[in-house]
PDB file of N, CA and C in Angstrom:
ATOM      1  N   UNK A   1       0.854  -1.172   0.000  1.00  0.00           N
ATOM      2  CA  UNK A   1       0.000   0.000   0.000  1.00  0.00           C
ATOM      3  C   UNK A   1       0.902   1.237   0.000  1.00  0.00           C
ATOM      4  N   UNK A   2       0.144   2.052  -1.045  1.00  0.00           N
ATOM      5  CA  UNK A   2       1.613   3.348  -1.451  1.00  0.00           C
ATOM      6  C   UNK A   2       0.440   4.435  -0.509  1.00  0.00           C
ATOM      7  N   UNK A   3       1.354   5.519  -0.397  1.00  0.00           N
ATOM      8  CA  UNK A   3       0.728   6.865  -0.196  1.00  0.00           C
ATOM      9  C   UNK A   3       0.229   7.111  -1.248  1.00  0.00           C
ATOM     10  N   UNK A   4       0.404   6.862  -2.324  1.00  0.00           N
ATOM     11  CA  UNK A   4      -0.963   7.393  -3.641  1.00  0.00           C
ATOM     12  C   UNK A   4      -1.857   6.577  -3.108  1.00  0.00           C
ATOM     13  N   UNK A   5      -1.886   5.280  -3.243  1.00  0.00           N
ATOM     14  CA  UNK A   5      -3.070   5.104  -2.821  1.00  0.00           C
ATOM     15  C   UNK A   5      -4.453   4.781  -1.546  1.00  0.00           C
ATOM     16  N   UNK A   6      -3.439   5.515  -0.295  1.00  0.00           N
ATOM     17  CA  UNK A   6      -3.830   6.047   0.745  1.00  0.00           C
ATOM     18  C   UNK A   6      -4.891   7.261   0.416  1.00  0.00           C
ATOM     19  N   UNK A   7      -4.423   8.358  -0.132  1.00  0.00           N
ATOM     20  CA  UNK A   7      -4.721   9.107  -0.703  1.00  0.00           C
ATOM     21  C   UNK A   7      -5.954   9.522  -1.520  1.00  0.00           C
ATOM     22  N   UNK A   8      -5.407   8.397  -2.949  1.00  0.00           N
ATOM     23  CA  UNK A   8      -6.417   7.631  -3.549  1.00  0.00           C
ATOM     24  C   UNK A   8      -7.858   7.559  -3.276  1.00  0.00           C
ATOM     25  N   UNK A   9      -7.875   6.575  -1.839  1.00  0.00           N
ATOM     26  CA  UNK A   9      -9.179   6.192  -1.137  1.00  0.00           C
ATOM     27  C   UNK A   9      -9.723   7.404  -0.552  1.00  0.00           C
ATOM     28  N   UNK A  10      -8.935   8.144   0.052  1.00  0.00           N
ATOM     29  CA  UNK A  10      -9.442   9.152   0.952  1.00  0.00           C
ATOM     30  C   UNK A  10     -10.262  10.028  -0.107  1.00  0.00           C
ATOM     31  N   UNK A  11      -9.448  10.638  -1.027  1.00  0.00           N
ATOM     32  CA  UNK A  11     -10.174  10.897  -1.951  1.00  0.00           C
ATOM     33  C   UNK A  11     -11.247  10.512  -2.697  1.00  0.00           C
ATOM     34  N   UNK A  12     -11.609   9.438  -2.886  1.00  0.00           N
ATOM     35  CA  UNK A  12     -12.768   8.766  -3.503  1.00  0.00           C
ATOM     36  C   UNK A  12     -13.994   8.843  -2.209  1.00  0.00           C
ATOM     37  N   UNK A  13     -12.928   8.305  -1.164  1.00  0.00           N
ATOM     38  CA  UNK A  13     -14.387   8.231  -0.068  1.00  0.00           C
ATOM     39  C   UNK A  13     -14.877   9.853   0.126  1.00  0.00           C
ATOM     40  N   UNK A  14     -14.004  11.297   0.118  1.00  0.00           N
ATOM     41  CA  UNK A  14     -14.475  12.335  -0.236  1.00  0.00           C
ATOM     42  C   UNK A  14     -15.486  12.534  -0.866  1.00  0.00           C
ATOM     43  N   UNK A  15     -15.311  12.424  -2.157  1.00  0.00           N
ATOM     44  CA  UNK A  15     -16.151  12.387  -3.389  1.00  0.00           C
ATOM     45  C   UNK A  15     -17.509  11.318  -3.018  1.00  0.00           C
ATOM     46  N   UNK A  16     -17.223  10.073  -2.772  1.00  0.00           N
ATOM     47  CA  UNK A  16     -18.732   9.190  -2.868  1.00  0.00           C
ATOM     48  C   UNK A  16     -19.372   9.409  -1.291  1.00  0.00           C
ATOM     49  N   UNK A  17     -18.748   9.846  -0.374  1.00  0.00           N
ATOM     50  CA  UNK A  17     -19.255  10.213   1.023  1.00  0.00           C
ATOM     51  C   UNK A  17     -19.944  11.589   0.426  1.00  0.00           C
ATOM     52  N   UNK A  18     -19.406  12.661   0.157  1.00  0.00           N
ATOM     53  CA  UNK A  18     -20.559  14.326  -0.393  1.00  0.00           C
ATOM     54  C   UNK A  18     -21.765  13.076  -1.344  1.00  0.00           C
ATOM     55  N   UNK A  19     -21.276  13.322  -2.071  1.00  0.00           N
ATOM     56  CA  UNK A  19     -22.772  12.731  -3.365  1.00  0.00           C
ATOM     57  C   UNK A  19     -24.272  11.584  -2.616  1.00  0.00           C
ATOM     58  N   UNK A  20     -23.477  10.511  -1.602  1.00  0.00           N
ATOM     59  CA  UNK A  20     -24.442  10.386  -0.720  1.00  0.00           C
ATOM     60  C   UNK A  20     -25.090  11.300   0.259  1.00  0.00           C
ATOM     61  N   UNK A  21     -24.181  12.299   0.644  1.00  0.00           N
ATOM     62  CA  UNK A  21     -24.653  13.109   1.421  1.00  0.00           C
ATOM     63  C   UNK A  21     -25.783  14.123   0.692  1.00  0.00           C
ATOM     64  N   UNK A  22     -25.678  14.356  -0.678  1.00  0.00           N
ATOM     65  CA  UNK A  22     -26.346  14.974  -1.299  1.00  0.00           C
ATOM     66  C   UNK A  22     -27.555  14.626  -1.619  1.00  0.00           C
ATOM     67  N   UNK A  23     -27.610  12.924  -1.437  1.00  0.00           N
ATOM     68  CA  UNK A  23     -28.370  11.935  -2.062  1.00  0.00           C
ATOM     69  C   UNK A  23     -29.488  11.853  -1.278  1.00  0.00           C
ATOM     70  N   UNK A  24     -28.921  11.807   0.523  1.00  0.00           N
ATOM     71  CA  UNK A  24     -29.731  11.384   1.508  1.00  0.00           C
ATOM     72  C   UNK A  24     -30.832  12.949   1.907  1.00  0.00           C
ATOM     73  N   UNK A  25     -32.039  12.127   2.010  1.00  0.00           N
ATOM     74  CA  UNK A  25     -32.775  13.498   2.487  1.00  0.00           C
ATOM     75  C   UNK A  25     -32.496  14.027   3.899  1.00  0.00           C
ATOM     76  N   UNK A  26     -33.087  14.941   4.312  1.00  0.00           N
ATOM     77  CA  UNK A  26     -32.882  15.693   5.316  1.00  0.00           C
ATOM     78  C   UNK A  26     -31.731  16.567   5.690  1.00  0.00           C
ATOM     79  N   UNK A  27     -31.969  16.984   6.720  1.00  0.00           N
ATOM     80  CA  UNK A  27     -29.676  17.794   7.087  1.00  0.00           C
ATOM     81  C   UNK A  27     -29.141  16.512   7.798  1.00  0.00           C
ATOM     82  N   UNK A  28     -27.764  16.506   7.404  1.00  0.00           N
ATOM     83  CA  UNK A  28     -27.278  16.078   8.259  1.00  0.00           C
ATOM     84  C   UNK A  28     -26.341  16.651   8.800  1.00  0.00           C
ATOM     85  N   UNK A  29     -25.986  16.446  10.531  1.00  0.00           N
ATOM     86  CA  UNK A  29     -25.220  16.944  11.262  1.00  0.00           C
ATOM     87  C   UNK A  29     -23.959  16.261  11.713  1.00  0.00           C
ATOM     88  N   UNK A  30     -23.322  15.631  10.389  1.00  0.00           N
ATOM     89  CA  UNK A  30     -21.825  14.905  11.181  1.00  0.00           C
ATOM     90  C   UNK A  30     -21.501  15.822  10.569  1.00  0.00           C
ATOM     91  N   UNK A  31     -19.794  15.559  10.867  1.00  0.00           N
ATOM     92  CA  UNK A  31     -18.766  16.015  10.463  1.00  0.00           C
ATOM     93  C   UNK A  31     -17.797  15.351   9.308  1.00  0.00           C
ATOM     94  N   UNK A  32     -17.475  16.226   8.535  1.00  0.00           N
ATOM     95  CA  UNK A  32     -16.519  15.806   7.458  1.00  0.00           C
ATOM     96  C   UNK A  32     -15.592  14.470   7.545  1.00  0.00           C
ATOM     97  N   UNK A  33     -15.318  14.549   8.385  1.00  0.00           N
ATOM     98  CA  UNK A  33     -13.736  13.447   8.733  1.00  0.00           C
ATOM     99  C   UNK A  33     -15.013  11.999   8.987  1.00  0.00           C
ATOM    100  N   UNK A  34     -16.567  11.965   9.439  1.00  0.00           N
ATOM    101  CA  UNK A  34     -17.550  10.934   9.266  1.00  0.00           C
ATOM    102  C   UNK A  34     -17.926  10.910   7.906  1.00  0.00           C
ATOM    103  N   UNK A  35     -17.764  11.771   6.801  1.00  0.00           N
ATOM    104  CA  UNK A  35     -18.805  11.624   5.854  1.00  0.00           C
ATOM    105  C   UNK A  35     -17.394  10.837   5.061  1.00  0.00           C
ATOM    106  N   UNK A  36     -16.110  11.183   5.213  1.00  0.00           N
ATOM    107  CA  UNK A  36     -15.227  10.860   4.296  1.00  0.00           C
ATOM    108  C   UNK A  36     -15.112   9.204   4.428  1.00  0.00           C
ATOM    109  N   UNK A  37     -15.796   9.074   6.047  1.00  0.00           N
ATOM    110  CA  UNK A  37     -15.114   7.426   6.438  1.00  0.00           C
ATOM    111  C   UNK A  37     -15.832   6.702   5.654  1.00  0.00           C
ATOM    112  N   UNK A  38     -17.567   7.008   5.764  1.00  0.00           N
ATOM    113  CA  UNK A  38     -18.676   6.425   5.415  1.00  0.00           C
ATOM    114  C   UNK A  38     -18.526   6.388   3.917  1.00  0.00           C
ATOM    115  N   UNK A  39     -17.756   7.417   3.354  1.00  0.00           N
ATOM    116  CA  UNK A  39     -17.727   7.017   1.472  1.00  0.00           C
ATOM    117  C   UNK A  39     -16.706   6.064   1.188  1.00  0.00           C
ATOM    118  N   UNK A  40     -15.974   6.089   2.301  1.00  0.00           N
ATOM    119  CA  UNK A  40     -14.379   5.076   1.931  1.00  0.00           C
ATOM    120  C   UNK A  40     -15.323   3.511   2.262  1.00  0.00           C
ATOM    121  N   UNK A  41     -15.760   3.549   3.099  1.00  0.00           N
ATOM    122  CA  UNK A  41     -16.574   2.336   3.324  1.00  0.00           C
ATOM    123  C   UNK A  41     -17.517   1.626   2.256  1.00  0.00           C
ATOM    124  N   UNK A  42     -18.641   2.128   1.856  1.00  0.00           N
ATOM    125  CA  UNK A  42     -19.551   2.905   1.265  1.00  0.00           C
ATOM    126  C   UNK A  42     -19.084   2.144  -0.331  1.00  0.00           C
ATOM    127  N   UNK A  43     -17.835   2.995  -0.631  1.00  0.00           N
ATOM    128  CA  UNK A  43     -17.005   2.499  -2.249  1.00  0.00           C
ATOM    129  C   UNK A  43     -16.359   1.509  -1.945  1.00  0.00           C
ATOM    130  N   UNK A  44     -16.070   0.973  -0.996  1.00  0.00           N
ATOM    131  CA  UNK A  44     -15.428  -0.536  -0.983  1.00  0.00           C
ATOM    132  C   UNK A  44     -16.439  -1.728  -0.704  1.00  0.00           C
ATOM    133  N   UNK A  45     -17.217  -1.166   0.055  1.00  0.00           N
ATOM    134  CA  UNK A  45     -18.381  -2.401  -0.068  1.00  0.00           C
ATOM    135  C   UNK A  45     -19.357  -2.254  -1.693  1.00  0.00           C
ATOM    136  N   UNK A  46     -19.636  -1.232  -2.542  1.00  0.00           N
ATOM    137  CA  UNK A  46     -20.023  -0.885  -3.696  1.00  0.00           C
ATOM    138  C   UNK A  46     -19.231  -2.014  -4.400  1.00  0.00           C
ATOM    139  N   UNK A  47     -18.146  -1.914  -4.595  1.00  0.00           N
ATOM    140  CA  UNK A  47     -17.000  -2.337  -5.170  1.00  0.00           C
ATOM    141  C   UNK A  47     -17.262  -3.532  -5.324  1.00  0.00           C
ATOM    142  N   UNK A  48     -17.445  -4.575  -4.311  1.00  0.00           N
ATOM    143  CA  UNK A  48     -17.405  -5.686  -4.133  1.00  0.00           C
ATOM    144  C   UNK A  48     -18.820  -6.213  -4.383  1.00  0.00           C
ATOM    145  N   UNK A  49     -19.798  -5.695  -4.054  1.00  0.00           N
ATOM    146  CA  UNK A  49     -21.453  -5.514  -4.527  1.00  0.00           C
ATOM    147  C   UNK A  49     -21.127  -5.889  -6.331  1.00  0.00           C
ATOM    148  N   UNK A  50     -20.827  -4.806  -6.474  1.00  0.00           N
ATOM    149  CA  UNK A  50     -20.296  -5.091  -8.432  1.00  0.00           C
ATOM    150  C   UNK A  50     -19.664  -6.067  -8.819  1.00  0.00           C
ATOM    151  N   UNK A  51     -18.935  -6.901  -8.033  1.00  0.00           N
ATOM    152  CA  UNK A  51     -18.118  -7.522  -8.322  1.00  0.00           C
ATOM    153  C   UNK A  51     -18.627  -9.291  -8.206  1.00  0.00           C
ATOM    154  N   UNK A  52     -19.284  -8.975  -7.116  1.00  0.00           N
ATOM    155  CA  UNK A  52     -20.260 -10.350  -6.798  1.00  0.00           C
ATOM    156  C   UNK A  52     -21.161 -10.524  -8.060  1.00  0.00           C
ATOM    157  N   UNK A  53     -22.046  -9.557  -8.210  1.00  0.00           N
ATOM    158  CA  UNK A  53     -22.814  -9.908  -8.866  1.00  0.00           C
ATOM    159  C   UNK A  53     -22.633  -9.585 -10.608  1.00  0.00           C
ATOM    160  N   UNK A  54     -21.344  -8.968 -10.824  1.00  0.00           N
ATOM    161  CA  UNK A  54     -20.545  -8.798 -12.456  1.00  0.00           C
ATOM    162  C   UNK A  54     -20.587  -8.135 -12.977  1.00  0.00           C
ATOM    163  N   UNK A  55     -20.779  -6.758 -12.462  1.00  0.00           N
ATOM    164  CA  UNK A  55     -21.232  -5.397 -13.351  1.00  0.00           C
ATOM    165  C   UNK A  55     -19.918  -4.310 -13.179  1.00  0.00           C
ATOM    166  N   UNK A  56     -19.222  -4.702 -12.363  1.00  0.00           N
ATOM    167  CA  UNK A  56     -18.060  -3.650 -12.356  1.00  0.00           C
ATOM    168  C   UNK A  56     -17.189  -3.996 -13.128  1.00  0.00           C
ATOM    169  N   UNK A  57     -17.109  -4.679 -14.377  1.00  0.00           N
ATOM    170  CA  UNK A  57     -15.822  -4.391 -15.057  1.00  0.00           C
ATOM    171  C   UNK A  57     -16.719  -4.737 -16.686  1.00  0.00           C
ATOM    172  N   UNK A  58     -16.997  -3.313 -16.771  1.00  0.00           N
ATOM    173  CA  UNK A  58     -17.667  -2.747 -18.276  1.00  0.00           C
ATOM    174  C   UNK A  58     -16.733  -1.689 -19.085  1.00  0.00           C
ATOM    175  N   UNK A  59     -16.585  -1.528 -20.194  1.00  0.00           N
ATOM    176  CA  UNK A  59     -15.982  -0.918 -20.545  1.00  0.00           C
ATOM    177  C   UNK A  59     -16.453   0.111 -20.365  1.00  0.00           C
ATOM    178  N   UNK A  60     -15.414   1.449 -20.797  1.00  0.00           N
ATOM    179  CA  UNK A  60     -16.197   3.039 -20.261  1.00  0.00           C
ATOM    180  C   UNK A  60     -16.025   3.129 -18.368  1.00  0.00           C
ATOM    181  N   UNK A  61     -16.691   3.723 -18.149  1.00  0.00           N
ATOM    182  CA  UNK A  61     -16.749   4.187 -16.898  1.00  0.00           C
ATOM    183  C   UNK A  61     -18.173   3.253 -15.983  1.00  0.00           C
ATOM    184  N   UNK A  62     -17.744   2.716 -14.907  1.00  0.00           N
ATOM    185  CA  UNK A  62     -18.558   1.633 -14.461  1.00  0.00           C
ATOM    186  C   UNK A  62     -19.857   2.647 -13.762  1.00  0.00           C
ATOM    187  N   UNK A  63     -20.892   3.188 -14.080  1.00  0.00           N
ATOM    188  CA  UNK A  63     -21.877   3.827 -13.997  1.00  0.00           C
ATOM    189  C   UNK A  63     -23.064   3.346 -12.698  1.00  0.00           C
ATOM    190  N   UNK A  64     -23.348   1.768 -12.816  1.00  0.00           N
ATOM    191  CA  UNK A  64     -23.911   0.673 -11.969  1.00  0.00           C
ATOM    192  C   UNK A  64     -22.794   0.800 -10.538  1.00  0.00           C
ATOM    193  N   UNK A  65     -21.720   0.852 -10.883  1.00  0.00           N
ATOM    194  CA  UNK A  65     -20.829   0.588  -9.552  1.00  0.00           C
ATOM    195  C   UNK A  65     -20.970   2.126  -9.104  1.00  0.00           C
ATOM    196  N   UNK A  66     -20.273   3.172  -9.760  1.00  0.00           N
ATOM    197  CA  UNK A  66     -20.309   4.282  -8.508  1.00  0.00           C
ATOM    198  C   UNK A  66     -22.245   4.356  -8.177  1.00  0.00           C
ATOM    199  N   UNK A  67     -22.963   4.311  -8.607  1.00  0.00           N
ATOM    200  CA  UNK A  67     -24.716   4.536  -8.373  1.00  0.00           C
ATOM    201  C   UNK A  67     -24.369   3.780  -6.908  1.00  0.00           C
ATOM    202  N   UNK A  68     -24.040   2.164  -7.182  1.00  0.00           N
ATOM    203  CA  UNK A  68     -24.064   1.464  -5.882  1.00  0.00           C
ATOM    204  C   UNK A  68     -23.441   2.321  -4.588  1.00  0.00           C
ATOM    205  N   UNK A  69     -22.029   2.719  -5.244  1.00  0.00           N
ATOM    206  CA  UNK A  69     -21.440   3.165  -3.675  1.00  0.00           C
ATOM    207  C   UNK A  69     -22.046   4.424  -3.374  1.00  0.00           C
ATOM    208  N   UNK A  70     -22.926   5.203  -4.140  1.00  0.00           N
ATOM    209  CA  UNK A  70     -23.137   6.512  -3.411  1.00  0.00           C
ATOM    210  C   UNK A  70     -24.651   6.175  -2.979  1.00  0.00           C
ATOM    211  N   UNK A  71     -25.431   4.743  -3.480  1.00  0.00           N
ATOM    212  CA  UNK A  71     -26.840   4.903  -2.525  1.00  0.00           C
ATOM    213  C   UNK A  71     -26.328   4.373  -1.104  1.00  0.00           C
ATOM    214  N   UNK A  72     -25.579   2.849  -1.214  1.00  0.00           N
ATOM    215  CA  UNK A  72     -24.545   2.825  -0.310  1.00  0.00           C
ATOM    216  C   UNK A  72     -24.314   3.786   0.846  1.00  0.00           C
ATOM    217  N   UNK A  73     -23.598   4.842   0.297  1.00  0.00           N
ATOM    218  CA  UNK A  73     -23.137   5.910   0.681  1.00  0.00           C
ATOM    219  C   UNK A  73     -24.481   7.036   1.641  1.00  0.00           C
ATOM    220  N   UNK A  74     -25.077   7.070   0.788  1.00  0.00           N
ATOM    221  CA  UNK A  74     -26.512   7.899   1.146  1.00  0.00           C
ATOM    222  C   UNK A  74     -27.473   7.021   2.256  1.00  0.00           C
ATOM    223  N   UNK A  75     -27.112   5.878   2.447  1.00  0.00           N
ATOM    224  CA  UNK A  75     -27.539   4.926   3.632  1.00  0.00           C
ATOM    225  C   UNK A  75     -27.011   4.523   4.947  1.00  0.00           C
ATOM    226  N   UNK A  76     -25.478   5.040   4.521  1.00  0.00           N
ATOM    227  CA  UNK A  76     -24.722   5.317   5.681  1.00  0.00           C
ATOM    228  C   UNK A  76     -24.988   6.644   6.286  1.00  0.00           C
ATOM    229  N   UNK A  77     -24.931   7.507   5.528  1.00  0.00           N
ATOM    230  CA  UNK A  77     -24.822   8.692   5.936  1.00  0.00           C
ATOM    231  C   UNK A  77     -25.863   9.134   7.026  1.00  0.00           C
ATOM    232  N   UNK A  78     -27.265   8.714   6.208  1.00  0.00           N
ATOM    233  CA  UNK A  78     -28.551   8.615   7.037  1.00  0.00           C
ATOM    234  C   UNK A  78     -28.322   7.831   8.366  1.00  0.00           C
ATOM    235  N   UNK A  79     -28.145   7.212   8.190  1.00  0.00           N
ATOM    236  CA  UNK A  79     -27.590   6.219   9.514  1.00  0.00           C
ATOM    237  C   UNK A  79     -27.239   7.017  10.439  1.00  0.00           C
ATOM    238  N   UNK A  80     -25.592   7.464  10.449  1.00  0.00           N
ATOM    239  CA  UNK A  80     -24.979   8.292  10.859  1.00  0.00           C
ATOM    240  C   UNK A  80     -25.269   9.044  11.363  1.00  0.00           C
ATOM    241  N   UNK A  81     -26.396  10.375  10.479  1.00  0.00           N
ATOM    242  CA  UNK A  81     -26.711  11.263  11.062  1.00  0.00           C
ATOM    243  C   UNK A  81     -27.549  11.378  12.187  1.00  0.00           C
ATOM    244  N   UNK A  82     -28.494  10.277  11.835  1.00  0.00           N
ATOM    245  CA  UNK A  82     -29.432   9.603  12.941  1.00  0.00           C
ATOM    246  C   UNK A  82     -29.259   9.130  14.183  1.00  0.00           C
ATOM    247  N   UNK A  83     -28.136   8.844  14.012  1.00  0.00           N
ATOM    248  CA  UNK A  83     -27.101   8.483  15.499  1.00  0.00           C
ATOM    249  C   UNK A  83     -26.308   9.477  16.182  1.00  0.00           C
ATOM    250  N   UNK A  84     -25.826  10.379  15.160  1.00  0.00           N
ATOM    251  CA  UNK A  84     -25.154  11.461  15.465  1.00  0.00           C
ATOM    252  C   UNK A  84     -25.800  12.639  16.439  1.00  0.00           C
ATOM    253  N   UNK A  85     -27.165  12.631  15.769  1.00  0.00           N
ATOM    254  CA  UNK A  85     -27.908  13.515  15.902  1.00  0.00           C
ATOM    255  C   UNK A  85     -28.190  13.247  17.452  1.00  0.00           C
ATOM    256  N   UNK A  86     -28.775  12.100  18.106  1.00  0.00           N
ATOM    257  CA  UNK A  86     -29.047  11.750  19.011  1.00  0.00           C
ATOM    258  C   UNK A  86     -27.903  12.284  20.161  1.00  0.00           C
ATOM    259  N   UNK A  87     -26.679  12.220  20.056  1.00  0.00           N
ATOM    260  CA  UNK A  87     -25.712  12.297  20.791  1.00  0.00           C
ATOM    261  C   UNK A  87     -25.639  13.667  21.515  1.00  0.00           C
ATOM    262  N   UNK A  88     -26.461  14.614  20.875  1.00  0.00           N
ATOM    263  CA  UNK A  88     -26.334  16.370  21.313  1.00  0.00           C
ATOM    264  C   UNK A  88     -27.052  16.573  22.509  1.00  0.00           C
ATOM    265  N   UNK A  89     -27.251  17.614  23.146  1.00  0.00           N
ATOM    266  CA  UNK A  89     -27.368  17.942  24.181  1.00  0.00           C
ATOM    267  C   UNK A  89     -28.940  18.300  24.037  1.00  0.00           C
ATOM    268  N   UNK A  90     -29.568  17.686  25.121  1.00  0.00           N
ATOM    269  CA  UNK A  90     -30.874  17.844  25.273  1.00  0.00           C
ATOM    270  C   UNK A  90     -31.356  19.264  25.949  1.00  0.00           C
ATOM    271  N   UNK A  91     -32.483  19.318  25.554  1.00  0.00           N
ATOM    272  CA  UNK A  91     -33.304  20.784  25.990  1.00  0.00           C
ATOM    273  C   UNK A  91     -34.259  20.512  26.898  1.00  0.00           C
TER     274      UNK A  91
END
């Protein structure tokens, strides 16, 4: 495992952690350094989703696989926030 592709992931889970976040209704109230984990997660379980069932290796750009990791993604997030949310200080 290189620092590119440390990097790499972090970056992708960036990218597919926002687009679920965009995906999922309501606000959510985590924080960045949660939304990045949940896309790194999110695109590696996607990944393997595609892979089980044979759709991630199409020519062009795999379209079916990122969809997976960002509803994926948009199911964590919800999650998350839902839990997150709970954790704040009561009134």
């Amino acid at each position: 495992m290189t620092i590119a592709s440390v990097l790499g992931a972090i970056i992708i889970g960036l990218i597919i952690g926002v687009l679920g976040r965009l995906v999922a209704p309501g606000k959510q109230s985590i924080p960045i350094w949660l939304t990045i984990l949940i896309g790194i997660v999110a695109a590696f379980i996607g990944t393997a989703i595609a892979r089980g069932i044979g759709y991630a290796d199409t020519n062009g750009i795999d379209w079916l696989e990122i969809l997976t990791q960002v509803v994926l993604a948009a199911i964590g997030v919800s999650i998350a926030a839902g839990a997150y949310g709970r954790r704040g200080v009561s009134r």
